[in-house]
PDB file of N, CA and C in Angstrom:
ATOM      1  N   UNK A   1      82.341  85.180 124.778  1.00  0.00           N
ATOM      2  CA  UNK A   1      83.728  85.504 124.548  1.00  0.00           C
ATOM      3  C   UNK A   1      83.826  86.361 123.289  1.00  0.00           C
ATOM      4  N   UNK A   2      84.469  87.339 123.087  1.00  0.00           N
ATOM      5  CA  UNK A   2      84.696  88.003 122.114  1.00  0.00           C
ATOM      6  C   UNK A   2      85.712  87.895 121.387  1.00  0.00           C
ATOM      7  N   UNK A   3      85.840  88.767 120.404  1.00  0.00           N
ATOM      8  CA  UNK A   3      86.668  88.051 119.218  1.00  0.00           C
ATOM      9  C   UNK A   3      87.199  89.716 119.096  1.00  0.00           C
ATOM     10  N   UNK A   4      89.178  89.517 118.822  1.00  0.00           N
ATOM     11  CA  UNK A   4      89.990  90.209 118.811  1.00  0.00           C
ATOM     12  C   UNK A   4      90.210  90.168 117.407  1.00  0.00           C
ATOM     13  N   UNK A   5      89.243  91.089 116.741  1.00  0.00           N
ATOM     14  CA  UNK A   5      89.876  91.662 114.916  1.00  0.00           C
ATOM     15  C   UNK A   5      91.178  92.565 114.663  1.00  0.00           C
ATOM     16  N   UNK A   6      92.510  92.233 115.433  1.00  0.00           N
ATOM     17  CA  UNK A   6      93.595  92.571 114.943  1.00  0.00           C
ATOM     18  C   UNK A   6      94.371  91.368 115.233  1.00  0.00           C
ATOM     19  N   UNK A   7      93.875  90.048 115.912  1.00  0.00           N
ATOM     20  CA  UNK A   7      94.249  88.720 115.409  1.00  0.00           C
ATOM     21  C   UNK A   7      94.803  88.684 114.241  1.00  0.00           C
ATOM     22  N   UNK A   8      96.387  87.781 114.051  1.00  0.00           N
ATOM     23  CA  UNK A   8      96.300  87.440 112.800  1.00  0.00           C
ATOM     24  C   UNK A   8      97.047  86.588 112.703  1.00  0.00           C
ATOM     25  N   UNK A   9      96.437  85.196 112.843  1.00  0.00           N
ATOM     26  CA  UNK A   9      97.289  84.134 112.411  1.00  0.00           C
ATOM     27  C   UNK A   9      98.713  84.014 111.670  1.00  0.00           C
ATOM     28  N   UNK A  10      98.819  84.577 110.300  1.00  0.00           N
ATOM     29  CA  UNK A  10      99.836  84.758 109.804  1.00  0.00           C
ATOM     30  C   UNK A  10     101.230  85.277 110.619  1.00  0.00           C
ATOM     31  N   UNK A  11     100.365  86.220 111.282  1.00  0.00           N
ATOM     32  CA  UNK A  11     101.688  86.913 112.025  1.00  0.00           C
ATOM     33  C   UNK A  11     102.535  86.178 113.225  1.00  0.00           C
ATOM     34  N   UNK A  12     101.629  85.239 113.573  1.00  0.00           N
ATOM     35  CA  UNK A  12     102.329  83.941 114.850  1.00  0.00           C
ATOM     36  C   UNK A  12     102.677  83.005 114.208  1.00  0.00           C
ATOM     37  N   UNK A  13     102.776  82.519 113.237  1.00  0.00           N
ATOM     38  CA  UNK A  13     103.470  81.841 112.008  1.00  0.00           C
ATOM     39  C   UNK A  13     104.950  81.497 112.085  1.00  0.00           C
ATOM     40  N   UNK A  14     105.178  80.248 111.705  1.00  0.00           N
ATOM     41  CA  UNK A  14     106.593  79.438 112.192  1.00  0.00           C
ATOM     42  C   UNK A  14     107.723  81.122 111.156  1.00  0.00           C
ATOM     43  N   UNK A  15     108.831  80.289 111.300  1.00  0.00           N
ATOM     44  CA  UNK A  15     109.367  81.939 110.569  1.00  0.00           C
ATOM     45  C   UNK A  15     109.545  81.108 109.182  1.00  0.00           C
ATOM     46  N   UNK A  16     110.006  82.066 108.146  1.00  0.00           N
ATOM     47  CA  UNK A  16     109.454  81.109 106.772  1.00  0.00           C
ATOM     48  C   UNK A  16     111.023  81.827 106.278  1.00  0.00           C
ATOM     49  N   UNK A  17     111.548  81.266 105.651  1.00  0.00           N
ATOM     50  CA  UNK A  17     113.347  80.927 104.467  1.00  0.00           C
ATOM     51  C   UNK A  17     112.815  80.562 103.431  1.00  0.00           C
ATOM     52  N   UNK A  18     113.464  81.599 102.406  1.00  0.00           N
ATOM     53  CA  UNK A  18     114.032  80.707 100.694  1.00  0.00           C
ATOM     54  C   UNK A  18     115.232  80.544 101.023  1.00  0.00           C
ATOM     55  N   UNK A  19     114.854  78.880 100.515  1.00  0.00           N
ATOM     56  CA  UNK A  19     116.148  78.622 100.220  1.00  0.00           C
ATOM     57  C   UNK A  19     116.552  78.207  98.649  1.00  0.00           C
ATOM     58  N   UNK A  20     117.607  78.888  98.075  1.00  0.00           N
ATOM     59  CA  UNK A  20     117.523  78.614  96.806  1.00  0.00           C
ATOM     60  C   UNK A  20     118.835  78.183  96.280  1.00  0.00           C
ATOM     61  N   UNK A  21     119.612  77.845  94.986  1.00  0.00           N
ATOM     62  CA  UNK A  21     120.542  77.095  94.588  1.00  0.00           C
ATOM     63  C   UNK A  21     120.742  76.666  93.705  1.00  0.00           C
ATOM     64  N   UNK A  22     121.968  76.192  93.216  1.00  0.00           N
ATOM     65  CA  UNK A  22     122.510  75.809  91.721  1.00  0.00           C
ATOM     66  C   UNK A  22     123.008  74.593  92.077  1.00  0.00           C
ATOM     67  N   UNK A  23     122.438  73.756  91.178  1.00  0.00           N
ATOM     68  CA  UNK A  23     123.354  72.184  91.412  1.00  0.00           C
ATOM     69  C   UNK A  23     124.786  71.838  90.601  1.00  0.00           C
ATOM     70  N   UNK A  24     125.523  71.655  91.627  1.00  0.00           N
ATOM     71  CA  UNK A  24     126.537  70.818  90.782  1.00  0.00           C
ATOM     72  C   UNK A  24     126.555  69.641  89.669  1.00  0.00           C
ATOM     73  N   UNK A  25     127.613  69.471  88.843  1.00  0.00           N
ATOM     74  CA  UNK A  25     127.140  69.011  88.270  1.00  0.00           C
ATOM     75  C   UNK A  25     127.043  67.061  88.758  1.00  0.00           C
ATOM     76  N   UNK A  26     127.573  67.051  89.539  1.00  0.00           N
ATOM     77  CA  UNK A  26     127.324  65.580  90.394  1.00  0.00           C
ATOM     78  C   UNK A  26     125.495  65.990  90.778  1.00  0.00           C
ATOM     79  N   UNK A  27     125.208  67.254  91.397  1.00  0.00           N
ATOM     80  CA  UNK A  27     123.763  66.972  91.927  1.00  0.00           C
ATOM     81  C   UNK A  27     122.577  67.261  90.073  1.00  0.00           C
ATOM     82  N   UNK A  28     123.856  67.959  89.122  1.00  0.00           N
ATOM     83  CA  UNK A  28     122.693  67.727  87.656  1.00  0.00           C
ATOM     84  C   UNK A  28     122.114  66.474  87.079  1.00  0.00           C
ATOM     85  N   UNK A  29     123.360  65.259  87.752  1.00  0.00           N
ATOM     86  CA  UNK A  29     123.019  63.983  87.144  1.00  0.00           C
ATOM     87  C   UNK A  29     122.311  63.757  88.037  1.00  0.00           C
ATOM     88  N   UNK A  30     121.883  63.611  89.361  1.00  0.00           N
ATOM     89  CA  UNK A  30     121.357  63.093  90.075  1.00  0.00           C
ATOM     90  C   UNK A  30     120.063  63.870  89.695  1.00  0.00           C
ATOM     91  N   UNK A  31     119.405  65.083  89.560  1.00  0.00           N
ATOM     92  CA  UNK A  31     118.379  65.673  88.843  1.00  0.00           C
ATOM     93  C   UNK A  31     118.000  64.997  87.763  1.00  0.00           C
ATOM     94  N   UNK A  32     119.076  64.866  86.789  1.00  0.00           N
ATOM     95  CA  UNK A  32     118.085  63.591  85.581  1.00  0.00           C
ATOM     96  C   UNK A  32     118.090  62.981  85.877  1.00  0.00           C
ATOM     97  N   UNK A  33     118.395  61.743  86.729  1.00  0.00           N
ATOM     98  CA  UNK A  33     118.254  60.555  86.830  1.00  0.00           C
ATOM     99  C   UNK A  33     117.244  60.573  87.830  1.00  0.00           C
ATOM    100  N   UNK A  34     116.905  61.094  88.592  1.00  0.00           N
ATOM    101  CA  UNK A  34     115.603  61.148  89.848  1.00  0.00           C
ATOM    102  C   UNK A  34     114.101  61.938  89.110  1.00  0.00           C
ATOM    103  N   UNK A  35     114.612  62.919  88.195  1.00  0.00           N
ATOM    104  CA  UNK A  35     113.070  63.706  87.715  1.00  0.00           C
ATOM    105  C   UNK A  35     112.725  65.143  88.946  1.00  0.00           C
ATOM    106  N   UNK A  36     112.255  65.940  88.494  1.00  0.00           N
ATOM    107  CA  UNK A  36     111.840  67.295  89.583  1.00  0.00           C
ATOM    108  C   UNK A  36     111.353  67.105  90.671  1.00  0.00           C
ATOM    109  N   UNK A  37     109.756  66.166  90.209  1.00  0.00           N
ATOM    110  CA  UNK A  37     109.471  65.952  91.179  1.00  0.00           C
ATOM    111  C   UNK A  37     110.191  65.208  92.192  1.00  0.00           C
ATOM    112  N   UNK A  38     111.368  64.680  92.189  1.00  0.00           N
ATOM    113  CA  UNK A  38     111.456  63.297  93.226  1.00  0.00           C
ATOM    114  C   UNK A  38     112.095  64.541  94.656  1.00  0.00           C
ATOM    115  N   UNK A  39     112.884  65.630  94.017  1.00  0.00           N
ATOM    116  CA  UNK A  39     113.140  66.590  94.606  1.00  0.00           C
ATOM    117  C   UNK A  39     112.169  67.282  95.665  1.00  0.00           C
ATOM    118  N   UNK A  40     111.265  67.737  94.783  1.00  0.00           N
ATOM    119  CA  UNK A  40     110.126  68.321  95.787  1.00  0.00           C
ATOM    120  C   UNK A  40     109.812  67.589  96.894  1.00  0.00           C
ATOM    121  N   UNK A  41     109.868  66.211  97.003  1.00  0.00           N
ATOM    122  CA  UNK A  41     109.319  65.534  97.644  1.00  0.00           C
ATOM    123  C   UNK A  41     110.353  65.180  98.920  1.00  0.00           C
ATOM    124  N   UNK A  42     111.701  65.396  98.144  1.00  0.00           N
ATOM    125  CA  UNK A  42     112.891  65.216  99.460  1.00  0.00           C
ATOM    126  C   UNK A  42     112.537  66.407 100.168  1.00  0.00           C
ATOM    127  N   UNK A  43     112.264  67.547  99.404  1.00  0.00           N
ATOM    128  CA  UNK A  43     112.598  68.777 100.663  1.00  0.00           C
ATOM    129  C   UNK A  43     110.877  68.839 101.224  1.00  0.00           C
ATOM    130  N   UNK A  44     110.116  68.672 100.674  1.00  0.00           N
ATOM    131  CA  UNK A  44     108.863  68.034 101.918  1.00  0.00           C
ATOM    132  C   UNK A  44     109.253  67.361 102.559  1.00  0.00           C
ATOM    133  N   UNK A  45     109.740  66.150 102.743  1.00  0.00           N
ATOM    134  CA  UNK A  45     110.481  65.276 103.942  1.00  0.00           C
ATOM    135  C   UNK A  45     111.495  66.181 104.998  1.00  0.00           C
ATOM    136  N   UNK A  46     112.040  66.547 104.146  1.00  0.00           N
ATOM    137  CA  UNK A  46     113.332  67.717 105.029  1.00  0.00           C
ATOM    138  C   UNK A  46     112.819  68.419 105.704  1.00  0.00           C
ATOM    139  N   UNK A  47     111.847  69.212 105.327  1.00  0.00           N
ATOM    140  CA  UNK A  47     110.837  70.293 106.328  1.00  0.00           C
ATOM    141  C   UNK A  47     110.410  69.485 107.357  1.00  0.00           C
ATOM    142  N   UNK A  48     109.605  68.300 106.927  1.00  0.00           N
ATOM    143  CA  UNK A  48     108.808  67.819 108.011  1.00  0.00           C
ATOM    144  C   UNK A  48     109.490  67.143 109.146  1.00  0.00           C
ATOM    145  N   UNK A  49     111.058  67.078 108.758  1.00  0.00           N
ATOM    146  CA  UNK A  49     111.479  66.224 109.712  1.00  0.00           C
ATOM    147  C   UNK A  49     112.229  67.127 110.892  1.00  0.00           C
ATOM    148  N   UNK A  50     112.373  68.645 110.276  1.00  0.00           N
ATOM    149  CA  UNK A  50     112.609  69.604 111.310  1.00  0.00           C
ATOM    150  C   UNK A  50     111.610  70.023 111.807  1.00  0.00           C
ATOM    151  N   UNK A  51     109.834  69.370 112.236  1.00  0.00           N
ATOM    152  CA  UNK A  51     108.922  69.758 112.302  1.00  0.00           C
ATOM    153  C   UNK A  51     108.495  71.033 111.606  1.00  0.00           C
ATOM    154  N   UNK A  52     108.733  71.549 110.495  1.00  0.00           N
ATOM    155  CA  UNK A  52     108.197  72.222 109.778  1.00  0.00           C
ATOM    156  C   UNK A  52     107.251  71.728 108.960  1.00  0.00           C
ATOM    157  N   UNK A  53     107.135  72.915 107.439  1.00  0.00           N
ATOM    158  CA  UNK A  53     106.373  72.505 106.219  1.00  0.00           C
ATOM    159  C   UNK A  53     107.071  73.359 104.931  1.00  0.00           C
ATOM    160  N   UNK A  54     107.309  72.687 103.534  1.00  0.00           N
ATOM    161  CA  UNK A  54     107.628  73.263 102.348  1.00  0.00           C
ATOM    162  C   UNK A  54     106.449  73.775 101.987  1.00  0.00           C
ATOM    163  N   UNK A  55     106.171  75.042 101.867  1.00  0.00           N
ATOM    164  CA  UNK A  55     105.193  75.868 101.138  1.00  0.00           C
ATOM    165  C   UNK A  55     105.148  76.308  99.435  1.00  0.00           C
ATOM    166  N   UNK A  56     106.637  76.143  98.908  1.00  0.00           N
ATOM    167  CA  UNK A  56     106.532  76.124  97.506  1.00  0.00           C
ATOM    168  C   UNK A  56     107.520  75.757  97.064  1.00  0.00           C
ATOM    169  N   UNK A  57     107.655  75.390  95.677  1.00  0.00           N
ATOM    170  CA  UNK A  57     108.922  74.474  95.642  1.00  0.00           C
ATOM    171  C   UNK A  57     109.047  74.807  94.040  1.00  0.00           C
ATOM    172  N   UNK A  58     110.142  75.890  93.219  1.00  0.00           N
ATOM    173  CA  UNK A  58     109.956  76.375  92.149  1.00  0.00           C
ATOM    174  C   UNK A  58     111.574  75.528  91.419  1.00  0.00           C
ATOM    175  N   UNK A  59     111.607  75.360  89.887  1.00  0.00           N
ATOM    176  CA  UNK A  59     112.135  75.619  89.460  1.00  0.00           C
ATOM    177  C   UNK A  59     112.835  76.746  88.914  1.00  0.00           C
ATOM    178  N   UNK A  60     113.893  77.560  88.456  1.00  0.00           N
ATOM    179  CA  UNK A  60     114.561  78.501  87.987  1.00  0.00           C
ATOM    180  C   UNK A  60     114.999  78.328  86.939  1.00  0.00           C
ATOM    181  N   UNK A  61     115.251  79.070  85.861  1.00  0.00           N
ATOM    182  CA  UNK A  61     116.633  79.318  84.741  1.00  0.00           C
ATOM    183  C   UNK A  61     117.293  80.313  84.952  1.00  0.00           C
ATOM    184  N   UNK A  62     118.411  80.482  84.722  1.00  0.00           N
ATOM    185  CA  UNK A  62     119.046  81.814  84.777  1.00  0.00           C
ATOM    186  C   UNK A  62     120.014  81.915  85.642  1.00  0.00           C
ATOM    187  N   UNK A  63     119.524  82.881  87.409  1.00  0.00           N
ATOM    188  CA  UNK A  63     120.424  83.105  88.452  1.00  0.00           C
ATOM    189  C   UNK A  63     120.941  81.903  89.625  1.00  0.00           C
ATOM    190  N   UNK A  64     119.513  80.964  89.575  1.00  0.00           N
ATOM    191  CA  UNK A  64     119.125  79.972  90.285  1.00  0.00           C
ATOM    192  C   UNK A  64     118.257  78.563  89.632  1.00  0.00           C
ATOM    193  N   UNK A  65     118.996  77.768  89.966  1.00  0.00           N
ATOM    194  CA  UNK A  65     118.506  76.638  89.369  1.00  0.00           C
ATOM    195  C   UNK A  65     116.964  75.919  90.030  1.00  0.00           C
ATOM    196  N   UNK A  66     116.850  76.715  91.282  1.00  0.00           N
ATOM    197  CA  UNK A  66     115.629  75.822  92.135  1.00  0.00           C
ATOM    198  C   UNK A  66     115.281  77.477  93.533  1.00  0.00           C
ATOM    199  N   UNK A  67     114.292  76.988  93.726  1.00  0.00           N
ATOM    200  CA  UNK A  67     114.108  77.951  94.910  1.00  0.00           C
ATOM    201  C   UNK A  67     112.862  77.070  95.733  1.00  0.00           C
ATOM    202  N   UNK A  68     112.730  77.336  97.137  1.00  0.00           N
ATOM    203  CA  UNK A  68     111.975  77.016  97.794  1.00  0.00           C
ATOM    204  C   UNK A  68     111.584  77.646  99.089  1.00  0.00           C
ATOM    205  N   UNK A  69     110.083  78.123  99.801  1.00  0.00           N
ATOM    206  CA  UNK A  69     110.014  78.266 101.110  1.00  0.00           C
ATOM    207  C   UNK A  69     109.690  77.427 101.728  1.00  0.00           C
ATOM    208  N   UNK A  70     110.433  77.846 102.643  1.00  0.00           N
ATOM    209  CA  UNK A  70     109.977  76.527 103.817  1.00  0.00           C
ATOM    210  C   UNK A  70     109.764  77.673 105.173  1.00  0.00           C
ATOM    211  N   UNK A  71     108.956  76.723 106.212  1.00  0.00           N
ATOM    212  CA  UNK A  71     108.079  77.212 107.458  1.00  0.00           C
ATOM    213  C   UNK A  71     109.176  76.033 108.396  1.00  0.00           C
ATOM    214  N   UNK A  72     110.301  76.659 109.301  1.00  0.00           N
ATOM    215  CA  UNK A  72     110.732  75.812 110.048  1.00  0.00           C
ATOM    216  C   UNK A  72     110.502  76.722 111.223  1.00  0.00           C
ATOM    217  N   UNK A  73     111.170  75.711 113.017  1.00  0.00           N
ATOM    218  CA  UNK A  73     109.831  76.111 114.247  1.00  0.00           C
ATOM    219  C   UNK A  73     111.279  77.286 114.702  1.00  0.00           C
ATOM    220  N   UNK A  74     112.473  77.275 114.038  1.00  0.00           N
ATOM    221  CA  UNK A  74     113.167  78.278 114.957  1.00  0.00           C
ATOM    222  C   UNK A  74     114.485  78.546 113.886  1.00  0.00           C
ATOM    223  N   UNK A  75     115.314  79.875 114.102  1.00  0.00           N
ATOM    224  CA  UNK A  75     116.536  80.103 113.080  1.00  0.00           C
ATOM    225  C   UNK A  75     117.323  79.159 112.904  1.00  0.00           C
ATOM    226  N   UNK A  76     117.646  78.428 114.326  1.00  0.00           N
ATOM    227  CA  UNK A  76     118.744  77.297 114.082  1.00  0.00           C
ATOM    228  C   UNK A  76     118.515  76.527 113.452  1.00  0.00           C
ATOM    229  N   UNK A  77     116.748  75.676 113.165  1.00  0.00           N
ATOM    230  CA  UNK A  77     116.739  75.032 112.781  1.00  0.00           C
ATOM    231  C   UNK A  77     117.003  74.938 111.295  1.00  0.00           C
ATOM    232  N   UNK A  78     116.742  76.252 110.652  1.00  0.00           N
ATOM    233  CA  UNK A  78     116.734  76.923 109.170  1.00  0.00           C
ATOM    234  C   UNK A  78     118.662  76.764 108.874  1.00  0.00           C
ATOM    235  N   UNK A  79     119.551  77.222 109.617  1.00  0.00           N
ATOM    236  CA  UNK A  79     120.764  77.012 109.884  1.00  0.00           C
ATOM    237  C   UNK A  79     121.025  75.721 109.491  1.00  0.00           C
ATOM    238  N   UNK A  80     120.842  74.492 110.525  1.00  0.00           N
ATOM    239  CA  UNK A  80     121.170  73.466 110.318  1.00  0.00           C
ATOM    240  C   UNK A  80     120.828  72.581 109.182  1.00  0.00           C
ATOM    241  N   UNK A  81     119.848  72.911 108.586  1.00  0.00           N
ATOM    242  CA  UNK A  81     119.508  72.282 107.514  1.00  0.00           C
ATOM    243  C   UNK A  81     120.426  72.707 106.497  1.00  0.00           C
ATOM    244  N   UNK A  82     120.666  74.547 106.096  1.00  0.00           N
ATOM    245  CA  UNK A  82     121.524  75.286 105.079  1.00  0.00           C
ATOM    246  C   UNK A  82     122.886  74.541 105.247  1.00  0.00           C
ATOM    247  N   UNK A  83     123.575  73.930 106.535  1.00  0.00           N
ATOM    248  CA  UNK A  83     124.461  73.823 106.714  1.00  0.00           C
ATOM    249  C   UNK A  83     124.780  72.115 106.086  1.00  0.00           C
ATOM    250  N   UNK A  84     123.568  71.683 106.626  1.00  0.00           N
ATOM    251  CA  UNK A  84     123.728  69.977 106.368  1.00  0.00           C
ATOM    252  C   UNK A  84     123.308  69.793 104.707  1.00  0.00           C
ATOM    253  N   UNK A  85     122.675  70.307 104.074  1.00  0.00           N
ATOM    254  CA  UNK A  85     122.377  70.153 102.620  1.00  0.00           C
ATOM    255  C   UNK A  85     123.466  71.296 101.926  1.00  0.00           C
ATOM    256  N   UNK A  86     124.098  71.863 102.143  1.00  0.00           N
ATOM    257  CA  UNK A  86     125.601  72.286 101.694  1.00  0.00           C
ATOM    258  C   UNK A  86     126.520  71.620 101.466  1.00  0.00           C
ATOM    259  N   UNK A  87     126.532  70.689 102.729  1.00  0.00           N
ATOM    260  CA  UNK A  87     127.811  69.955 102.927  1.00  0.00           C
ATOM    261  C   UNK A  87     127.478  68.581 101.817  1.00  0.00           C
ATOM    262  N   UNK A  88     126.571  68.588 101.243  1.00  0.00           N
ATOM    263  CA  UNK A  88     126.361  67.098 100.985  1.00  0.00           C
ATOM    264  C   UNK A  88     127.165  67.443  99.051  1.00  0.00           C
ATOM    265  N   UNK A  89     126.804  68.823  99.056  1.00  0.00           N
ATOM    266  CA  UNK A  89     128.546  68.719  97.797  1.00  0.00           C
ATOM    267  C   UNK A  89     127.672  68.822  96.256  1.00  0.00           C
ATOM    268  N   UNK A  90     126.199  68.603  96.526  1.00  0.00           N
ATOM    269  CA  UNK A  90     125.751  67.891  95.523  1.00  0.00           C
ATOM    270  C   UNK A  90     124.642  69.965  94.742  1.00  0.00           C
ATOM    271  N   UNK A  91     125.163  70.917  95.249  1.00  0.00           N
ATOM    272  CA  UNK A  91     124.264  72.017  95.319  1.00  0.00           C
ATOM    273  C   UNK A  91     124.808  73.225  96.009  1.00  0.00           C
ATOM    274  N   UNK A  92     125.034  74.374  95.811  1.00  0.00           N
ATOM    275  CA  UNK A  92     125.734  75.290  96.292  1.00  0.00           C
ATOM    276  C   UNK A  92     124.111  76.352  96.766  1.00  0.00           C
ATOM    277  N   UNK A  93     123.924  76.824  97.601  1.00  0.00           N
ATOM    278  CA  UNK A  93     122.855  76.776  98.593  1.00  0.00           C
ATOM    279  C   UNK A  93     122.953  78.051  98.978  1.00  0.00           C
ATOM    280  N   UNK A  94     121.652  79.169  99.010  1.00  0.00           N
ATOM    281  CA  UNK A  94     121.582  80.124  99.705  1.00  0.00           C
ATOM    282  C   UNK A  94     120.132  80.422 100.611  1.00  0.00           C
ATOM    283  N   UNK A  95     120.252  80.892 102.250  1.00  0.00           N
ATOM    284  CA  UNK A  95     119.151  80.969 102.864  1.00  0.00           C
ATOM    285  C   UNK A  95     119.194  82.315 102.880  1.00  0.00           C
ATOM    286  N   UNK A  96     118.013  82.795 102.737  1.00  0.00           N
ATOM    287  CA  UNK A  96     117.382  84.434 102.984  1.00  0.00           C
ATOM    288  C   UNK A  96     116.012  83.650 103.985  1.00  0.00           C
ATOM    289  N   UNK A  97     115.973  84.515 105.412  1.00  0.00           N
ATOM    290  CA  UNK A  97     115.405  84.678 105.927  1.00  0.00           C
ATOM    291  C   UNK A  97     114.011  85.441 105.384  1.00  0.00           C
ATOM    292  N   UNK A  98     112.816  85.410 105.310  1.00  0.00           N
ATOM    293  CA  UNK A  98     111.459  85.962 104.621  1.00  0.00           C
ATOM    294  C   UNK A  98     110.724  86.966 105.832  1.00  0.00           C
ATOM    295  N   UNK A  99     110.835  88.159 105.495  1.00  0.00           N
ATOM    296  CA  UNK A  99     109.842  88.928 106.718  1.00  0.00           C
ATOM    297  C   UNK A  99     108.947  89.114 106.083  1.00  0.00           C
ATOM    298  N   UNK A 100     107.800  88.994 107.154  1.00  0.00           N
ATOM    299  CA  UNK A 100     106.088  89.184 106.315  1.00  0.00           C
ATOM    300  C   UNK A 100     106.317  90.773 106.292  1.00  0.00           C
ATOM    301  N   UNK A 101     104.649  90.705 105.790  1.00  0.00           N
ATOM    302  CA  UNK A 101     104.182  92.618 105.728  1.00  0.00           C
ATOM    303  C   UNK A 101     103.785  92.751 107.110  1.00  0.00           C
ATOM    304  N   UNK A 102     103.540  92.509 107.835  1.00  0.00           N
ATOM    305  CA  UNK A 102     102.936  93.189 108.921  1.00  0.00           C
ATOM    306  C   UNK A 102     104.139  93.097 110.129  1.00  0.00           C
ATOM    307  N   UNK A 103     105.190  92.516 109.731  1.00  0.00           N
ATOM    308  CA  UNK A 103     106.502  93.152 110.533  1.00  0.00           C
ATOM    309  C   UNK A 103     107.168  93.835 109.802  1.00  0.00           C
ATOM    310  N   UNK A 104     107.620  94.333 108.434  1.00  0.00           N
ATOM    311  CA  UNK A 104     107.993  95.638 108.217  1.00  0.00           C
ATOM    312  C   UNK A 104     107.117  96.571 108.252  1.00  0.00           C
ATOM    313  N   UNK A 105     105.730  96.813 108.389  1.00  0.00           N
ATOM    314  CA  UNK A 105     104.766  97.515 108.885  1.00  0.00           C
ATOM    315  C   UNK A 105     105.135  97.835 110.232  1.00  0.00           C
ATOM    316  N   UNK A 106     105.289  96.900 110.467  1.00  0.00           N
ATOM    317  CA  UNK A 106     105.554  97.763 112.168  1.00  0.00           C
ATOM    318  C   UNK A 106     107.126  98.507 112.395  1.00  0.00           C
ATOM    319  N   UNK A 107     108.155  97.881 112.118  1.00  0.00           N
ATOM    320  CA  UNK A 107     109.250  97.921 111.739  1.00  0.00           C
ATOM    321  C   UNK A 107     109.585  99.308 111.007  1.00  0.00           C
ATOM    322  N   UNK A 108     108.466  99.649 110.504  1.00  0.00           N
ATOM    323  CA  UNK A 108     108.725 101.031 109.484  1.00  0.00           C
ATOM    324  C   UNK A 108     108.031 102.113 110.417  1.00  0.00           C
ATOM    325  N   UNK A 109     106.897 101.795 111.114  1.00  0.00           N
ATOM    326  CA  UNK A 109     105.946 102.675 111.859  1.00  0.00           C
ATOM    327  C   UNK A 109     105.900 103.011 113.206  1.00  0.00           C
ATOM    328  N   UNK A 110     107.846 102.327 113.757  1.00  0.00           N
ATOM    329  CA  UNK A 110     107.886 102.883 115.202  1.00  0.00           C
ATOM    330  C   UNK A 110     109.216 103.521 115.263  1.00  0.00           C
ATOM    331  N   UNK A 111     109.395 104.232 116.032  1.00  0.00           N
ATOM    332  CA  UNK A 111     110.258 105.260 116.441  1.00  0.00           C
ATOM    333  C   UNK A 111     111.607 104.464 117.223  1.00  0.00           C
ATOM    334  N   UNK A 112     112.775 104.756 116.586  1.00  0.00           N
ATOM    335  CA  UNK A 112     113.690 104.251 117.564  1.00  0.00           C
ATOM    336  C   UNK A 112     114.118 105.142 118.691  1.00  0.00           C
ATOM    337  N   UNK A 113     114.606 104.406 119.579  1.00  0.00           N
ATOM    338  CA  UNK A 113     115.199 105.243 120.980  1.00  0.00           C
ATOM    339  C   UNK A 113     116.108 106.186 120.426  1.00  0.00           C
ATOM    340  N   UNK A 114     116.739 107.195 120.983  1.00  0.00           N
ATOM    341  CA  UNK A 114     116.907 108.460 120.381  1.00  0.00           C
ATOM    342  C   UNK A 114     118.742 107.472 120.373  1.00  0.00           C
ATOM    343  N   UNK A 115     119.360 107.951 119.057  1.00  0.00           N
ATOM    344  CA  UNK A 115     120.817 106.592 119.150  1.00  0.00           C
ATOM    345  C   UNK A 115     121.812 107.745 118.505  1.00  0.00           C
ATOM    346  N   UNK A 116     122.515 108.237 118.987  1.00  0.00           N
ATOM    347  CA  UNK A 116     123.492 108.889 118.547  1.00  0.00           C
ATOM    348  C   UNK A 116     124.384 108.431 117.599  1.00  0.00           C
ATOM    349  N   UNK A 117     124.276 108.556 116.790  1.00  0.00           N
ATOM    350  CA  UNK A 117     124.860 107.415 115.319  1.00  0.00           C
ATOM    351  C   UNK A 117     126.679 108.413 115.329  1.00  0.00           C
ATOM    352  N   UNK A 118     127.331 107.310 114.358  1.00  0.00           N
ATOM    353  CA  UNK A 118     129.125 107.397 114.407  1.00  0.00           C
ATOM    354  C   UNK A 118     129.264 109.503 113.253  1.00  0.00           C
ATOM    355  N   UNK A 119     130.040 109.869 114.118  1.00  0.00           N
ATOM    356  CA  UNK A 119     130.284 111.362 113.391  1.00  0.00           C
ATOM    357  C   UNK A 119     128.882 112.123 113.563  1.00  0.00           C
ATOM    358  N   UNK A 120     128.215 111.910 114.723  1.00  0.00           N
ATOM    359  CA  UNK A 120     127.160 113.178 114.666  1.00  0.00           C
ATOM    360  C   UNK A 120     127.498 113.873 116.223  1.00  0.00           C
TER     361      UNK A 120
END
């Protein structure tokens, strides 16, 4: 059997979100009183329970108080989570979708159908 060297794992890869955020100050007390880590460890649970995985899990100063990627198996599921850890009041919450390099590589290196754009 031979082996296909433009394989690339990465690229069949669950789709990957930062999600990042500022805590209120109801979720600041709950930050001191729990510690960083106890955090990291909720949104490892959170991933895993949408069958995903948390891949990094940062603190911030400045624009954002916390940031994180996560690997979940579909958009909605990335949705429902932004939607259900919003609502909980305790963190004001933003998802950016993450495109790898080898889909704006492609993305940049193909030709669109010929599209008559507005005023031409």
């Amino acid at each position: 059997m031979g082996t296909n060297k433009s394989w690339n794992p990465f690229r069949y890869s669950m789709p990957k979100y930062m999600y990042s955020g500022n805590y209120t100050a109801k979720g600041a007390a709950g930050l001191l009183n729990d510690g960083g880590k106890a955090r990291e460890e909720e949104a490892e649970k959170a991933a895993a329970s949408m069958g995903g995985s948390l891949e990094a899990y940062y603190w911030c100063y400045g624009e954002m108080d916390f940031m994180m990627i996560i690997n979940v198996p579909s958009e909605e599921m990335a949705i429902k989570f932004s939607l259900h850890v919003g609502a909980s009041g305790v963190f004001n919450g933003k998802l950016t979708p993450l495109i790898s390099v080898d889909t704006m590589e492609a993305a940049t290196s193909t030709e669109l159908p010929f599209i008559r754009l507005p005023g031409e």
